[in-house]
N, C-alpha and C. Protein backbone atom coordinates (compact mmCIF):
# COMPACT_ATOMS: atom_id res chain seq x y z
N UNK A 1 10.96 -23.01 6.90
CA UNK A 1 11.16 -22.72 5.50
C UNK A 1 12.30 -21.73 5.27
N UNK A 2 12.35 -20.93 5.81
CA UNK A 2 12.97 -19.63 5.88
C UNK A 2 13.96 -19.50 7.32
N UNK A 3 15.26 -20.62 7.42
CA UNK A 3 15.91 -20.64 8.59
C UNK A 3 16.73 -19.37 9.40
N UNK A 4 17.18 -18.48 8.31
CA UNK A 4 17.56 -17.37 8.72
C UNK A 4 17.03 -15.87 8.30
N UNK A 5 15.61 -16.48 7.69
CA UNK A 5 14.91 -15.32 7.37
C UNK A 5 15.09 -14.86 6.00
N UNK A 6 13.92 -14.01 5.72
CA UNK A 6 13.87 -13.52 4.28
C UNK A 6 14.54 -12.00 3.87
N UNK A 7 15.45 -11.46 3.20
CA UNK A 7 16.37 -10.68 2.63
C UNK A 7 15.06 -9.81 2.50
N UNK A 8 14.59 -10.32 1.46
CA UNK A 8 14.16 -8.79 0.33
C UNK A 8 13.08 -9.94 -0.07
N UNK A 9 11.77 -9.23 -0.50
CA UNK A 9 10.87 -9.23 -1.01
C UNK A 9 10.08 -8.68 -1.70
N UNK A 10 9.76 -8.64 -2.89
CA UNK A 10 9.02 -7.81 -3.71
C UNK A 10 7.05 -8.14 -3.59
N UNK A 11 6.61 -7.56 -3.35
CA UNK A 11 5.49 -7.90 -2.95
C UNK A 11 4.38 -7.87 -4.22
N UNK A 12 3.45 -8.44 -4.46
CA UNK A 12 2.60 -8.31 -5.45
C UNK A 12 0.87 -8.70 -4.85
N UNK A 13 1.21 -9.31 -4.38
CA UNK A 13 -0.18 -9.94 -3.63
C UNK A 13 -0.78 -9.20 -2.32
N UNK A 14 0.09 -8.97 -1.42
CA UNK A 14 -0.28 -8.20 -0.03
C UNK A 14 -1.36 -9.37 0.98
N UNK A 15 -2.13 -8.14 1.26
CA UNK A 15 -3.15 -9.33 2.08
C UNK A 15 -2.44 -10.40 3.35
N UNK A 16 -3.16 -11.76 3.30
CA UNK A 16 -2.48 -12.48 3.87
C UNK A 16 -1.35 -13.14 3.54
N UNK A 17 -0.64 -12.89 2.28
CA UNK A 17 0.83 -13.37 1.60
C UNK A 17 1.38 -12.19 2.17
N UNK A 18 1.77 -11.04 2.54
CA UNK A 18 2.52 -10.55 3.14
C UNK A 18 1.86 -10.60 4.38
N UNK A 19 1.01 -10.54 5.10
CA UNK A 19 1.06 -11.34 6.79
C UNK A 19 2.02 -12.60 7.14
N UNK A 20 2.31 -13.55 6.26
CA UNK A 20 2.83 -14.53 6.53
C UNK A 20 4.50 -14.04 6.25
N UNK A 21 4.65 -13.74 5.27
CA UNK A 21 6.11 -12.77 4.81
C UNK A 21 6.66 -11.89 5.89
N UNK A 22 5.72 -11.56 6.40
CA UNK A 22 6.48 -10.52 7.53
C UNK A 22 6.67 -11.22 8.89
N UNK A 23 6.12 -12.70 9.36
CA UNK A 23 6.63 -13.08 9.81
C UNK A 23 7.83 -14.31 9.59
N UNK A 24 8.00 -14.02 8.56
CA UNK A 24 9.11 -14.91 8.14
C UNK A 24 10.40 -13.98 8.14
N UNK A 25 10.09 -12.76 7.71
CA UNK A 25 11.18 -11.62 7.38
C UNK A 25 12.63 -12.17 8.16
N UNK A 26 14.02 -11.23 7.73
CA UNK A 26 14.84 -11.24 8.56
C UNK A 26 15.04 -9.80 9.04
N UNK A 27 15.94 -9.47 10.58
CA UNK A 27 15.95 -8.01 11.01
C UNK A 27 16.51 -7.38 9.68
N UNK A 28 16.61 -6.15 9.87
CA UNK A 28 16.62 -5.61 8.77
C UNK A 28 16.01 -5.67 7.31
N UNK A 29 15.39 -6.51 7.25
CA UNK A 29 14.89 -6.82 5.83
C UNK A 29 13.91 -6.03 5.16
N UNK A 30 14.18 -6.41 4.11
CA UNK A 30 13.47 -4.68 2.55
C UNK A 30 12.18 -5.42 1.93
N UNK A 31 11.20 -4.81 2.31
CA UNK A 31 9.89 -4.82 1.03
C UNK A 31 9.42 -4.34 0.32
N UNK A 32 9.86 -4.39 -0.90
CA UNK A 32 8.87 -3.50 -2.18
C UNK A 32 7.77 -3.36 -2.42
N UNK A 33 6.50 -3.28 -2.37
CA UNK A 33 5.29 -3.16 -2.79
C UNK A 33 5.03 -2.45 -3.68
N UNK A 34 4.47 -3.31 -4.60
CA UNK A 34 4.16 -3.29 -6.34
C UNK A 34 2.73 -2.86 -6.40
N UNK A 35 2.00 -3.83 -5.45
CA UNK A 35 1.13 -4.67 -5.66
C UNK A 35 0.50 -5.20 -4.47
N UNK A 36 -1.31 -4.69 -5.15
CA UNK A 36 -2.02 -5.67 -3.54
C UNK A 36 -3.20 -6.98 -4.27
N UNK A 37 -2.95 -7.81 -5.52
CA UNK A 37 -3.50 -8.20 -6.12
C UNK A 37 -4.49 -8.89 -5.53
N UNK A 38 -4.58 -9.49 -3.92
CA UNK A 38 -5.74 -9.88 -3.17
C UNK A 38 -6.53 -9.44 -2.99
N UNK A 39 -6.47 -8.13 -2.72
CA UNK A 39 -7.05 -6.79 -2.04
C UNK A 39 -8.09 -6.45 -3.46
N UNK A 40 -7.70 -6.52 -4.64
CA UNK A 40 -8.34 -5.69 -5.55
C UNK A 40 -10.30 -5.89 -6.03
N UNK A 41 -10.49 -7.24 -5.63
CA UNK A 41 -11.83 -7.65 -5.95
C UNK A 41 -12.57 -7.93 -4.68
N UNK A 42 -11.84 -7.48 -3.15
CA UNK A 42 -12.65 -7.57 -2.43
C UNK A 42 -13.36 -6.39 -1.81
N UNK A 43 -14.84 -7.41 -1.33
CA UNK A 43 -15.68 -6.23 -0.90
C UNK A 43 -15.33 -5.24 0.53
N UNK A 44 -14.82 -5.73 1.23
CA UNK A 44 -13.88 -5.22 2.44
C UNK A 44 -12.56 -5.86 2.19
N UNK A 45 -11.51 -5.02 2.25
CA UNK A 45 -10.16 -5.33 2.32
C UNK A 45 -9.90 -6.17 3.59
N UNK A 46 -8.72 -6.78 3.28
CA UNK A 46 -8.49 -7.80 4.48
C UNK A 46 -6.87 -6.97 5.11
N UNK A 47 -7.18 -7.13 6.46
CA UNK A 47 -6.36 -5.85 7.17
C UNK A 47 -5.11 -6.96 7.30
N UNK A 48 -3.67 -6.13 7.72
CA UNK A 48 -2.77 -7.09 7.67
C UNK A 48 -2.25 -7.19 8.57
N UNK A 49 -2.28 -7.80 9.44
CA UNK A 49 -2.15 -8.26 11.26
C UNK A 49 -0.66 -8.18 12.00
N UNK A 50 0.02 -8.56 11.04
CA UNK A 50 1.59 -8.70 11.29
C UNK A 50 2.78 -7.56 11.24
N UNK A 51 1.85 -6.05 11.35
CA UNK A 51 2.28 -5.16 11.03
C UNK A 51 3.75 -4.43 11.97
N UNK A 52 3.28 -4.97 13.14
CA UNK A 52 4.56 -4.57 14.36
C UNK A 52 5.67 -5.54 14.05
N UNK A 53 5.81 -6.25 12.97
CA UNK A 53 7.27 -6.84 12.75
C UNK A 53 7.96 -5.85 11.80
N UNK A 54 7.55 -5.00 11.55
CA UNK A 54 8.02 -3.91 10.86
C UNK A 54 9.25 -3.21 12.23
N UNK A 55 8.24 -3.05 13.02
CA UNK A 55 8.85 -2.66 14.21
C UNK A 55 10.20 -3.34 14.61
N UNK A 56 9.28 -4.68 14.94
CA UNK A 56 10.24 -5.38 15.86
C UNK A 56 11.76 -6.06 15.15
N UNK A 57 11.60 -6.15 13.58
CA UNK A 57 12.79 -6.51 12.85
C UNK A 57 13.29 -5.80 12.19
N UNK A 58 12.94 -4.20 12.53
CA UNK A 58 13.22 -3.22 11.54
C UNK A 58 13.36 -3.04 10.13
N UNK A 59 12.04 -3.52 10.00
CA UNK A 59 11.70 -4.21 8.16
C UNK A 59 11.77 -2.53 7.54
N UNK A 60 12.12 -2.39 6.66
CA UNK A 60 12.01 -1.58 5.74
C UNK A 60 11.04 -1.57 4.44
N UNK A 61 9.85 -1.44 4.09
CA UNK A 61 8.99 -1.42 3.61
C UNK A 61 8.75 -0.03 2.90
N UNK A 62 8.73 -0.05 1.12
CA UNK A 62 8.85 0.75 0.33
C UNK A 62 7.92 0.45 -0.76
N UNK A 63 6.89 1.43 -1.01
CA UNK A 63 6.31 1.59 -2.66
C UNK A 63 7.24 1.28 -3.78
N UNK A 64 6.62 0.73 -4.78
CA UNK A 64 7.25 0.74 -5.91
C UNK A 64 6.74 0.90 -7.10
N UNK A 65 6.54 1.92 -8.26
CA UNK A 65 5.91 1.71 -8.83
C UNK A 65 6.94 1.76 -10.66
N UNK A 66 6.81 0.90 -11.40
CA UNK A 66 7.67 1.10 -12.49
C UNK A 66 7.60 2.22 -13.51
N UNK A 67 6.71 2.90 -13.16
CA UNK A 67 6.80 4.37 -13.63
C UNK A 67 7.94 5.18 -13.40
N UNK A 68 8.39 5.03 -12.78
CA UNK A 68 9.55 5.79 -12.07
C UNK A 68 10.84 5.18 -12.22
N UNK A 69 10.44 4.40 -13.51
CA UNK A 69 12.16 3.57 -14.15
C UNK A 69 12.23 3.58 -15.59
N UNK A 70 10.57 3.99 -16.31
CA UNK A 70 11.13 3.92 -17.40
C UNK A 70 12.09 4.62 -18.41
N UNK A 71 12.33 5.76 -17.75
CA UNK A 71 13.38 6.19 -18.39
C UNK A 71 15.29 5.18 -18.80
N UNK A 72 15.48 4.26 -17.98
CA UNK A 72 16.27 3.43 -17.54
C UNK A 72 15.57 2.11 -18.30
N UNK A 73 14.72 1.88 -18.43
CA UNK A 73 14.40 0.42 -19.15
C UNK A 73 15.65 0.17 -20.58
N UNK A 74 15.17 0.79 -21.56
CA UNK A 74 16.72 0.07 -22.23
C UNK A 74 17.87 -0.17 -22.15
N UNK A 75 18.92 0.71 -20.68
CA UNK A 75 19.86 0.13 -20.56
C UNK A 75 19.71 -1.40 -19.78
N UNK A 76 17.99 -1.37 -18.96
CA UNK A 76 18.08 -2.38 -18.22
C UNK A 76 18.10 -4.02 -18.99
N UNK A 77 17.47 -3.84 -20.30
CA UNK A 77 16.79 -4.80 -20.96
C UNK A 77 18.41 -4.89 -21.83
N UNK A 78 19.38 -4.50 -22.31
CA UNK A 78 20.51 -4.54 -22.61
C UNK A 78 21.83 -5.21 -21.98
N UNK A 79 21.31 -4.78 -20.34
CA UNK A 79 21.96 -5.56 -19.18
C UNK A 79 21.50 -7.22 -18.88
N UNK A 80 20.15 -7.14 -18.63
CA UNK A 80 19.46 -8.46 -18.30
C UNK A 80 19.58 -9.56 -19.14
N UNK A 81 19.20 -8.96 -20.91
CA UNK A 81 18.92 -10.02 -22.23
C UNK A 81 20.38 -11.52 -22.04
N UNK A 82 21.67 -11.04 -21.91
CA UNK A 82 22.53 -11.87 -21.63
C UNK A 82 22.64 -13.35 -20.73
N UNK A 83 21.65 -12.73 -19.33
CA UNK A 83 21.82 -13.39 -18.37
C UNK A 83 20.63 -14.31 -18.63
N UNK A 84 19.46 -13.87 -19.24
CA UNK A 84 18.30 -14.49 -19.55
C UNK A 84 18.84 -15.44 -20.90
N UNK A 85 19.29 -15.08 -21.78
CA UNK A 85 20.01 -15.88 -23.15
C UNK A 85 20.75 -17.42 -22.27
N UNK A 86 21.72 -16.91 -21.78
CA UNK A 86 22.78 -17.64 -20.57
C UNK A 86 21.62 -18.75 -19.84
N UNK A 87 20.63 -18.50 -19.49
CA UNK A 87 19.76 -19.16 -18.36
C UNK A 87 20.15 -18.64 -16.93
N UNK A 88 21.49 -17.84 -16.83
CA UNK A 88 21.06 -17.28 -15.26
C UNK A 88 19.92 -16.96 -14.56
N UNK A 89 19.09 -16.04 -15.60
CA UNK A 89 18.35 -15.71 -14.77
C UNK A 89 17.04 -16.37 -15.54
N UNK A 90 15.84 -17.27 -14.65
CA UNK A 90 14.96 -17.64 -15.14
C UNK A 90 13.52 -17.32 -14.60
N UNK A 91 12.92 -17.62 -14.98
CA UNK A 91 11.04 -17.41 -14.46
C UNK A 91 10.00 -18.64 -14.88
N UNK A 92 9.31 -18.18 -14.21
CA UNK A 92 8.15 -19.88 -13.90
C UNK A 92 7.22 -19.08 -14.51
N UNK A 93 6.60 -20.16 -16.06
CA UNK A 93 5.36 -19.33 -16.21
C UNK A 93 4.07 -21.00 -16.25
N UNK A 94 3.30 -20.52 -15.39
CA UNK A 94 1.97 -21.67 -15.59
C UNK A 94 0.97 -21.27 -16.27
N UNK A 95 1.93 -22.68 -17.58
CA UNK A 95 0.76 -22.32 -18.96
C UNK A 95 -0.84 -23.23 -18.87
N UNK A 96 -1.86 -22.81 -18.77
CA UNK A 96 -2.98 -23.56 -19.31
C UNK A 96 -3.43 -23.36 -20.92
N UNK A 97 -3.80 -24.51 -21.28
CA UNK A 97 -4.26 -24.87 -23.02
C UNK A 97 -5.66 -24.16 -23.39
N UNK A 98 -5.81 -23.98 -23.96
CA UNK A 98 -6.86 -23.80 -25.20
C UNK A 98 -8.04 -22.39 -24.44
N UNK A 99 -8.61 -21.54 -24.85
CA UNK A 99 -9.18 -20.46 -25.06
C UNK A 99 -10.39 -20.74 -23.68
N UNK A 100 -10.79 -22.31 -23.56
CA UNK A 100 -11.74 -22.63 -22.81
C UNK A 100 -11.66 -22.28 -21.67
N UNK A 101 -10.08 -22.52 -21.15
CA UNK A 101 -9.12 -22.44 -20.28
C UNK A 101 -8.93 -20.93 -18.98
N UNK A 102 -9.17 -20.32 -19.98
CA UNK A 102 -8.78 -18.60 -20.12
C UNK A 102 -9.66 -18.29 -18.60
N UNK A 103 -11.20 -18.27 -18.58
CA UNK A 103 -11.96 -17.71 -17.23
C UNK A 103 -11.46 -18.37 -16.13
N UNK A 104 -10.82 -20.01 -15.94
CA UNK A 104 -10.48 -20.83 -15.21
C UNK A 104 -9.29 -20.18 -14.53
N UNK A 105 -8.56 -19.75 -15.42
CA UNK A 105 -7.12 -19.42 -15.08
C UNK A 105 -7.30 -18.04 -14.44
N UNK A 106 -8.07 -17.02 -15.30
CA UNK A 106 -8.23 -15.44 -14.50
C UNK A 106 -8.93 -15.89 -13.02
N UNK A 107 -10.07 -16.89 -12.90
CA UNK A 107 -9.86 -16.71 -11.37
C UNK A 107 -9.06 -17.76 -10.38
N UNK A 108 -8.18 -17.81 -11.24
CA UNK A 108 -7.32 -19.18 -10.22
C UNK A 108 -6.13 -17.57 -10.04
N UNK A 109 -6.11 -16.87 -11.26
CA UNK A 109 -5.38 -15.77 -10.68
C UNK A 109 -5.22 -15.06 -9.50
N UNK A 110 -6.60 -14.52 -9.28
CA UNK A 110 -7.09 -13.38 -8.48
C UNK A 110 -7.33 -14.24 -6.62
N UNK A 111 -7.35 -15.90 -7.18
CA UNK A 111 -7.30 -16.58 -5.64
C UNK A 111 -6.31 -17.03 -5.22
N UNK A 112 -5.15 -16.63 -6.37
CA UNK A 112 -3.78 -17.15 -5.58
C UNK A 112 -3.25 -18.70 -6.19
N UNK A 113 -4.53 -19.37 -7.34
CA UNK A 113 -3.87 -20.54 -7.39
C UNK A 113 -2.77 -21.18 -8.59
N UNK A 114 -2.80 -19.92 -9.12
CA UNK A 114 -1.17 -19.81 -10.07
C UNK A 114 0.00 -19.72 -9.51
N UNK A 115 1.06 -20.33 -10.23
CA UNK A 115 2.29 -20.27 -9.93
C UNK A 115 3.20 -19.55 -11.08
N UNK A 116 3.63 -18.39 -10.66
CA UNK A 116 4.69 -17.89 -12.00
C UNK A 116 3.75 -16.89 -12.78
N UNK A 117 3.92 -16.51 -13.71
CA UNK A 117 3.29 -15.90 -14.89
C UNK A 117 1.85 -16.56 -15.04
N UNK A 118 0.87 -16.57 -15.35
CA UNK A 118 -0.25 -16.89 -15.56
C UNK A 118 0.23 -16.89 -17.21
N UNK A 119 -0.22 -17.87 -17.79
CA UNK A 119 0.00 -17.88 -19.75
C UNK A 119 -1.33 -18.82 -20.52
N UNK A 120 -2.39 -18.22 -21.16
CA UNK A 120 -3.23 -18.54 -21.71
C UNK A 120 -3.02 -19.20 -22.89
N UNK A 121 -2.51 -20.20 -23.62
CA UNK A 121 -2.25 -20.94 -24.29
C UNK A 121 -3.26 -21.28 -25.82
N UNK A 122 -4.16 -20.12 -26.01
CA UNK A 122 -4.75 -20.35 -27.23
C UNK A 122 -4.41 -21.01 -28.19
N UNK A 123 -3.68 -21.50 -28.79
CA UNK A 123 -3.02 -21.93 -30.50
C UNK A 123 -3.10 -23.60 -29.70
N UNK A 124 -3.00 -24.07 -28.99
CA UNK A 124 -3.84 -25.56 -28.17
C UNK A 124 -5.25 -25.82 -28.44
């Protein structure tokens, strides 16, 4: 999937999505961690096995939390709005319909089986 390896990754999930990420990584390569959204509803955390590729590819692995940008958000949203207007830059959101929808989707969330934005579609 990943022939010369993965750059940069922003992490949101953790768990076993970054076990598999870190062996995909490339040497040198950067991880942000946002986020352990697997981790949050379980009764024992699930440990993450792949941890000596940190080592062995000299991954760089960093907290991130957006607290520590909002001062900078309006020049950022001033910078970005263009490229998003343009379509450079885009995002995947998986909408489900109607209100019924809503419990289906929060735990298709929390198991990983969304793609993109999760979007609850009430006015359907």
């Amino acid at each position: 999937y990943f022939p010369e390896g993965i750059d940069i990754y922003f992490d949101n999930v953790g768990g076993k999505t970054l076990d598999a990420v870190l062996l995909n990584m490339r040497v040198h390569g950067r991880i942000a961690v946002c986020g352990m959204i697997s981790q949050y509803n379980l009764d024992q955390a699930e440990g993450v096995t792949n941890l000596m590729h940190l080592v062995y590819k000299r991954i760089r692995l960093h907290g991130f939390s957006v607290r520590d940008h909002y001062h900078i958000h309006p020049k950022f949203v001033e910078f970005m709005l263009p490229y998003i207007r343009q379509g450079k830059i885009v995002y995947v959101e998986d909408i489900v319909e109607g209100l019924e929808s809503g419990p289906r989707a929060l735990v298709g969330l929390f198991k990983g089986l969304n793609f993109g934005k999760q979007v609850v579609d009430v006015s359907a």
